[in-house]
C-alpha atoms as a PDB file:
ATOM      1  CA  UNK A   1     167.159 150.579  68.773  1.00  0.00           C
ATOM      2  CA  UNK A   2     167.727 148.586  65.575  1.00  0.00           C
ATOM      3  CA  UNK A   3     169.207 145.641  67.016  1.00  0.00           C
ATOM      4  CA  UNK A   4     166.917 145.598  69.932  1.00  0.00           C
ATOM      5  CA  UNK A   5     163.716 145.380  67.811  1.00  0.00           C
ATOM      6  CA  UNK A   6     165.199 144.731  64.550  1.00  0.00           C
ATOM      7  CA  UNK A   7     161.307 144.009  63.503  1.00  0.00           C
ATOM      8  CA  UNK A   8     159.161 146.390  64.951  1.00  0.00           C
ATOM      9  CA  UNK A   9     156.019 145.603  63.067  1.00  0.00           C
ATOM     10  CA  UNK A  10     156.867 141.654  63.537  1.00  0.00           C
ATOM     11  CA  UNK A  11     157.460 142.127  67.076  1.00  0.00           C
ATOM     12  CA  UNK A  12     154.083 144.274  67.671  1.00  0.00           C
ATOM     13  CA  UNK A  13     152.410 141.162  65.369  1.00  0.00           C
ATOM     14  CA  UNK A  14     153.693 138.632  68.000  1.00  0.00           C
ATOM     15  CA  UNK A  15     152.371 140.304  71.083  1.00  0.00           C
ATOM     16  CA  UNK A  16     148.898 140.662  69.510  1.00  0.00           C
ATOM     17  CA  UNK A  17     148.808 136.748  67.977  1.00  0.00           C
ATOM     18  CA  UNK A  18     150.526 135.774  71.951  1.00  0.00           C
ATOM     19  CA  UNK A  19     147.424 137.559  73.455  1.00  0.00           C
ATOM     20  CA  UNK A  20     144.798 136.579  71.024  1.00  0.00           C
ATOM     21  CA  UNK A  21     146.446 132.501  71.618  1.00  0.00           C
ATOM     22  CA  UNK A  22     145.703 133.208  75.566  1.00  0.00           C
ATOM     23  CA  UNK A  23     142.284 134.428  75.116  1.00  0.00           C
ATOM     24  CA  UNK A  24     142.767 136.922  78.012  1.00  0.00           C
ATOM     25  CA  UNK A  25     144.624 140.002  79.087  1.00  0.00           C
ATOM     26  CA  UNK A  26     146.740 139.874  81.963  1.00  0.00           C
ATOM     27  CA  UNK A  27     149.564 141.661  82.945  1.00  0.00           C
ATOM     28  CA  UNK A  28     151.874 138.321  83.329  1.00  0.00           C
ATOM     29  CA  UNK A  29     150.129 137.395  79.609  1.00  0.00           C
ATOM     30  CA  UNK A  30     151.299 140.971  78.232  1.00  0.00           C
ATOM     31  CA  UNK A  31     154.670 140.888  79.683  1.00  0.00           C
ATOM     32  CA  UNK A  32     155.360 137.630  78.138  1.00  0.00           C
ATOM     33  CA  UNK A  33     153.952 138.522  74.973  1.00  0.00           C
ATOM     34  CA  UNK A  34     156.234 141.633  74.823  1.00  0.00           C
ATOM     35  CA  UNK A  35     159.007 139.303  75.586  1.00  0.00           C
ATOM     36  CA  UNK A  36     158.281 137.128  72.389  1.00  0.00           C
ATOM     37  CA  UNK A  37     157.889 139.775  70.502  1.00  0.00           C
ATOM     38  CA  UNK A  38     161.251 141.314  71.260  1.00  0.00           C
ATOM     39  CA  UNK A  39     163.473 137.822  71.599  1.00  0.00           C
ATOM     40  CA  UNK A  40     162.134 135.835  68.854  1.00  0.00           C
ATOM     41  CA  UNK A  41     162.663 138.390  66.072  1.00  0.00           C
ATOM     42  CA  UNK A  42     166.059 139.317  67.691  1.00  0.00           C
ATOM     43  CA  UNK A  43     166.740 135.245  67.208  1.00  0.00           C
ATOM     44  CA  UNK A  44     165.332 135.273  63.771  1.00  0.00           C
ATOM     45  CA  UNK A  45     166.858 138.278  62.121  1.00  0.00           C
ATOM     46  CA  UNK A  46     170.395 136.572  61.031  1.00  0.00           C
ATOM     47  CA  UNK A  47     167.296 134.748  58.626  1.00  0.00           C
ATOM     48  CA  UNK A  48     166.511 138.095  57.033  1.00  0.00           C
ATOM     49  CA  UNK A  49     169.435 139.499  55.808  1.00  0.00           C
ATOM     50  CA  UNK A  50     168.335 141.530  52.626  1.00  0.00           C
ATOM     51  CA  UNK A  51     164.236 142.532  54.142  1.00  0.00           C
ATOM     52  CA  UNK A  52     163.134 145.873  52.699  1.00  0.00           C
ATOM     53  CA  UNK A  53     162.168 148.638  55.088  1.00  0.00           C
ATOM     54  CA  UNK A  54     158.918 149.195  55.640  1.00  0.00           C
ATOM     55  CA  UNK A  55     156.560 152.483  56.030  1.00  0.00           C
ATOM     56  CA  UNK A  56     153.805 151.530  58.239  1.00  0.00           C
ATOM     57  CA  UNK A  57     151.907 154.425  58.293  1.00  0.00           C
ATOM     58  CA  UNK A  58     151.507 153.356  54.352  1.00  0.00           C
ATOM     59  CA  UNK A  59     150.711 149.677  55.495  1.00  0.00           C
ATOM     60  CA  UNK A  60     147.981 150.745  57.545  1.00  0.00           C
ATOM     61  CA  UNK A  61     146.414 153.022  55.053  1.00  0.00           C
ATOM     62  CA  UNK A  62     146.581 149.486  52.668  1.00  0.00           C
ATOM     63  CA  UNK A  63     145.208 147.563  54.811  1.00  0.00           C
ATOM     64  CA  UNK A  64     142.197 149.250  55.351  1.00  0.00           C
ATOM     65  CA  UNK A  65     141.980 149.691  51.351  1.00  0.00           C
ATOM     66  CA  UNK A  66     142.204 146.008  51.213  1.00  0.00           C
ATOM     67  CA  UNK A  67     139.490 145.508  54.086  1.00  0.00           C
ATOM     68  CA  UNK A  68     137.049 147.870  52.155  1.00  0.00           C
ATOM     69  CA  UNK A  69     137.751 146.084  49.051  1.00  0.00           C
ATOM     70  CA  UNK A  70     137.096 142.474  50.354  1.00  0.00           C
ATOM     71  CA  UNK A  71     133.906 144.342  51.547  1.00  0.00           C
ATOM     72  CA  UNK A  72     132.949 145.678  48.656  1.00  0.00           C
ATOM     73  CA  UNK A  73     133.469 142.591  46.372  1.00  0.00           C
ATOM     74  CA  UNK A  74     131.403 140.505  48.695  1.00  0.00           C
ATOM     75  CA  UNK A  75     128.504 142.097  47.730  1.00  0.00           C
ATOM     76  CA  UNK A  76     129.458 142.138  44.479  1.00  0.00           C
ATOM     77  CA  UNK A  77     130.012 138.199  44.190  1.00  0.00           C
ATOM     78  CA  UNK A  78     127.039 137.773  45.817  1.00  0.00           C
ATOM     79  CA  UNK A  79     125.125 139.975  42.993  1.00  0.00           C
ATOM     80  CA  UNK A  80     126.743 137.574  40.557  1.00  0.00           C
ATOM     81  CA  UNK A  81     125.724 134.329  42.272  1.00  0.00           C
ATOM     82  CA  UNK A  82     122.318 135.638  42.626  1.00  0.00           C
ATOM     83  CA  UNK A  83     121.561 137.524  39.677  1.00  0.00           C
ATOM     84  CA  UNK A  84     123.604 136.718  36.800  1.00  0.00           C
ATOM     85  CA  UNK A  85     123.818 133.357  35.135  1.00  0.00           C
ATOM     86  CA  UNK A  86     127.085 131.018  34.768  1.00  0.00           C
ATOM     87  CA  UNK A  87     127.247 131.657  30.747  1.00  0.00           C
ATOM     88  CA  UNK A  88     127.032 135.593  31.048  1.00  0.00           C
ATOM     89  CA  UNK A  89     130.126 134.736  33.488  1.00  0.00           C
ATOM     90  CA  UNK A  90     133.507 136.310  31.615  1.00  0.00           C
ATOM     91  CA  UNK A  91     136.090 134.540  33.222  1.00  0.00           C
ATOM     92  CA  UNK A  92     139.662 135.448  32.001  1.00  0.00           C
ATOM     93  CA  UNK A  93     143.529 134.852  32.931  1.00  0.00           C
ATOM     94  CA  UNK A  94     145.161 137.700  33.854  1.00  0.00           C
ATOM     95  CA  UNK A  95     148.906 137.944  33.074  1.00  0.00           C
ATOM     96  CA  UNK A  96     150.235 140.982  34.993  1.00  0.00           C
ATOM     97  CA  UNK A  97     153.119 142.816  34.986  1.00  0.00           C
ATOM     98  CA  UNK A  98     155.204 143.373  38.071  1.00  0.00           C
ATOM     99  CA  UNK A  99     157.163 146.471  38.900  1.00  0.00           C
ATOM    100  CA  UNK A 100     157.937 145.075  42.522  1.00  0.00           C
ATOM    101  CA  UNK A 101     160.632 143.596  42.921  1.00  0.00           C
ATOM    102  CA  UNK A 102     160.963 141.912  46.279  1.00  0.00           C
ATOM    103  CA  UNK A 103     159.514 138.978  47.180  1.00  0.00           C
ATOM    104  CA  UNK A 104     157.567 140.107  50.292  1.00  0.00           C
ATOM    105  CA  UNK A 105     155.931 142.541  48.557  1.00  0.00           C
ATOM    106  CA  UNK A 106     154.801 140.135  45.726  1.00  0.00           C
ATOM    107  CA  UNK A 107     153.953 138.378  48.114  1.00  0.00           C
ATOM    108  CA  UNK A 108     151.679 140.601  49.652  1.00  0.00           C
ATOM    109  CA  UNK A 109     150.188 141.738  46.277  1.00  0.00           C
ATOM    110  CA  UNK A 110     149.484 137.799  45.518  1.00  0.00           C
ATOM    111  CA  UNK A 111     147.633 137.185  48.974  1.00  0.00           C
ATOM    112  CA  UNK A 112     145.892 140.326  48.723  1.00  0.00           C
ATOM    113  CA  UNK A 113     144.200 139.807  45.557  1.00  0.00           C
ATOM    114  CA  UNK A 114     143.552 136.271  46.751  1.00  0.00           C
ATOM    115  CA  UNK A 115     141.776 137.660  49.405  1.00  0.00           C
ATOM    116  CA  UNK A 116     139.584 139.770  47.560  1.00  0.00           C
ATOM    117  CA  UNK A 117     136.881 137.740  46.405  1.00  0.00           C
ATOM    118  CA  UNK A 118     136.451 137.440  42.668  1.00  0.00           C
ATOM    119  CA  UNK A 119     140.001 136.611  41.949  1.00  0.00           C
ATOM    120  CA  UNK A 120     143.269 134.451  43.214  1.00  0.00           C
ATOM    121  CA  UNK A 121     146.455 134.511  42.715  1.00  0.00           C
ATOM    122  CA  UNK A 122     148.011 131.645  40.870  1.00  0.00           C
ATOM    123  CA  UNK A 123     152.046 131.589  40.332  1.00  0.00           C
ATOM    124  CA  UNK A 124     154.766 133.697  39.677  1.00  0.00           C
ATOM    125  CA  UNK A 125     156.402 133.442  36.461  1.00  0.00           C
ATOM    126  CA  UNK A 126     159.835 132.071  36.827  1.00  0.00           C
ATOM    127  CA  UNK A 127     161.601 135.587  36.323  1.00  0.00           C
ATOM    128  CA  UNK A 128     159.091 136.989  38.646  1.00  0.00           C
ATOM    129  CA  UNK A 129     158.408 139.807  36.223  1.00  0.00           C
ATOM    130  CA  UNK A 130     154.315 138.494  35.883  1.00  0.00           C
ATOM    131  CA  UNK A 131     151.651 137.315  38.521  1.00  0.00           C
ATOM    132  CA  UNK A 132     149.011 135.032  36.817  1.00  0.00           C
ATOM    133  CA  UNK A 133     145.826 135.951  38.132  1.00  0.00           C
ATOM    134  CA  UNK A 134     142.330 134.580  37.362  1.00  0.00           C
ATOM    135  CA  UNK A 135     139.392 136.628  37.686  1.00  0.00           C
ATOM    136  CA  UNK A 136     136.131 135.512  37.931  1.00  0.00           C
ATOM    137  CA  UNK A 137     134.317 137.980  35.569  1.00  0.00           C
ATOM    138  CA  UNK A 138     136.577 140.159  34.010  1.00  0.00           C
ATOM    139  CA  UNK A 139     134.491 141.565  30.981  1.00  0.00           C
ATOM    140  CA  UNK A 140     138.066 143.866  29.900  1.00  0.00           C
ATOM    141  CA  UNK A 141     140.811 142.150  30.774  1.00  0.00           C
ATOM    142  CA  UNK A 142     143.216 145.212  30.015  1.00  0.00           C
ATOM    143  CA  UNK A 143     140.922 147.620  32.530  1.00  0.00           C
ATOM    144  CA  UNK A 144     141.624 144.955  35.227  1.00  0.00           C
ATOM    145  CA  UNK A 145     144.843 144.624  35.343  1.00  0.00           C
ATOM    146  CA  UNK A 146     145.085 148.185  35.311  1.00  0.00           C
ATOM    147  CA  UNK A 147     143.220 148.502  37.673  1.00  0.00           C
ATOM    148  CA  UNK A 148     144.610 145.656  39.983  1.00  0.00           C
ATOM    149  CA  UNK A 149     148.089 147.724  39.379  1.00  0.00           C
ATOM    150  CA  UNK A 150     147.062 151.470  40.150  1.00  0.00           C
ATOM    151  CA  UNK A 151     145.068 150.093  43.452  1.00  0.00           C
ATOM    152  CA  UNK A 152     147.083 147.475  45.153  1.00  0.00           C
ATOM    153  CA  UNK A 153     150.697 147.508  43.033  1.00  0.00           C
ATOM    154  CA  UNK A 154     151.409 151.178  42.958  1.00  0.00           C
ATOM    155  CA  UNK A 155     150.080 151.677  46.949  1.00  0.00           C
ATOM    156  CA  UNK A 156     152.497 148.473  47.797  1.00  0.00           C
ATOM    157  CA  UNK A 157     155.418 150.708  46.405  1.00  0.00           C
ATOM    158  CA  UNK A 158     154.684 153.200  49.002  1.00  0.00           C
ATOM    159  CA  UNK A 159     154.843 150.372  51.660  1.00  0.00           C
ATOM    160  CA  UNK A 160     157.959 148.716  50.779  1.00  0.00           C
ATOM    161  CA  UNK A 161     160.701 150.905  50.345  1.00  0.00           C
END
């Protein structure tokens, strides 16, 4: 099963994104989809030789976490741009320490807390041992990156095996 869908969560990705391009749902426009989505990752994988496994039970329980968040933070951005003023603004770098190691799931940490308004992602240091974060209002640095690590870093270890 392995080498016939040696993505499965790629492959599933690439049916939705081929019937989402066509903008309807057909049975020709599904079958073709589902061909796509098994041929083009069975062409690709020779690319991703070392790609960590993947629990997607875990990945779907993060992505909603992430969806709530961005949620969430909208408001709260908006309370800021309405209510506070730009010098009670505490704006801080954010230096913080990875304990993932691969680069798809720094990757994913990076984009995520890009998404989330309020912050973005920067760079990686050069060892990839640090993300450099800025945070729009980050009154305690420390209690950010902690919590930036116990809600997206230490769920993202779950994900990626």
């Amino acid at each position: 099963m392995r080498r016939l869908i040696p993505h499965p969560g790629l492959s599933v990705l690439l049916v939705i994104v081929w019937l989402l391009m066509a903008n309807t749902l057909s049975v020709g426009g599904l079958l073709l989809g589902i061909v796509i989505g098994i041929l083009l990752p069975i062409f690709t994988a020779p690319f991703w030789p070392g790609r960590p496994d993947v629990r997607y039970r875990a990945g779907l329980a993060y992505i909603a976490l992430v969806l709530w968040d961005i949620v969430v933070a909208n408001f709260g951005i908006a309370a800021i741009i309405l209510f506070r003023r730009n010098r009670d603004l505490r704006p801080a770098w954010l230096s913080i320490p990875l304990d993932l190691h691969t680069p798809e799931a720094i990757t994913v940490l990076a984009g995520t807390i890009s998404l989330t308004p309020g912050t973005v992602s920067s760079d990686v240091s050069a060892c990839g041992k640090y993300l450099l974060v800025h945070a729009l209002d980050a009154a305690d640095p420390d209690a950010e990156i902690a919590r930036i690590k116990l809600r997206y870093e230490a769920r993202l270890k779950r994900v990626f095996k």
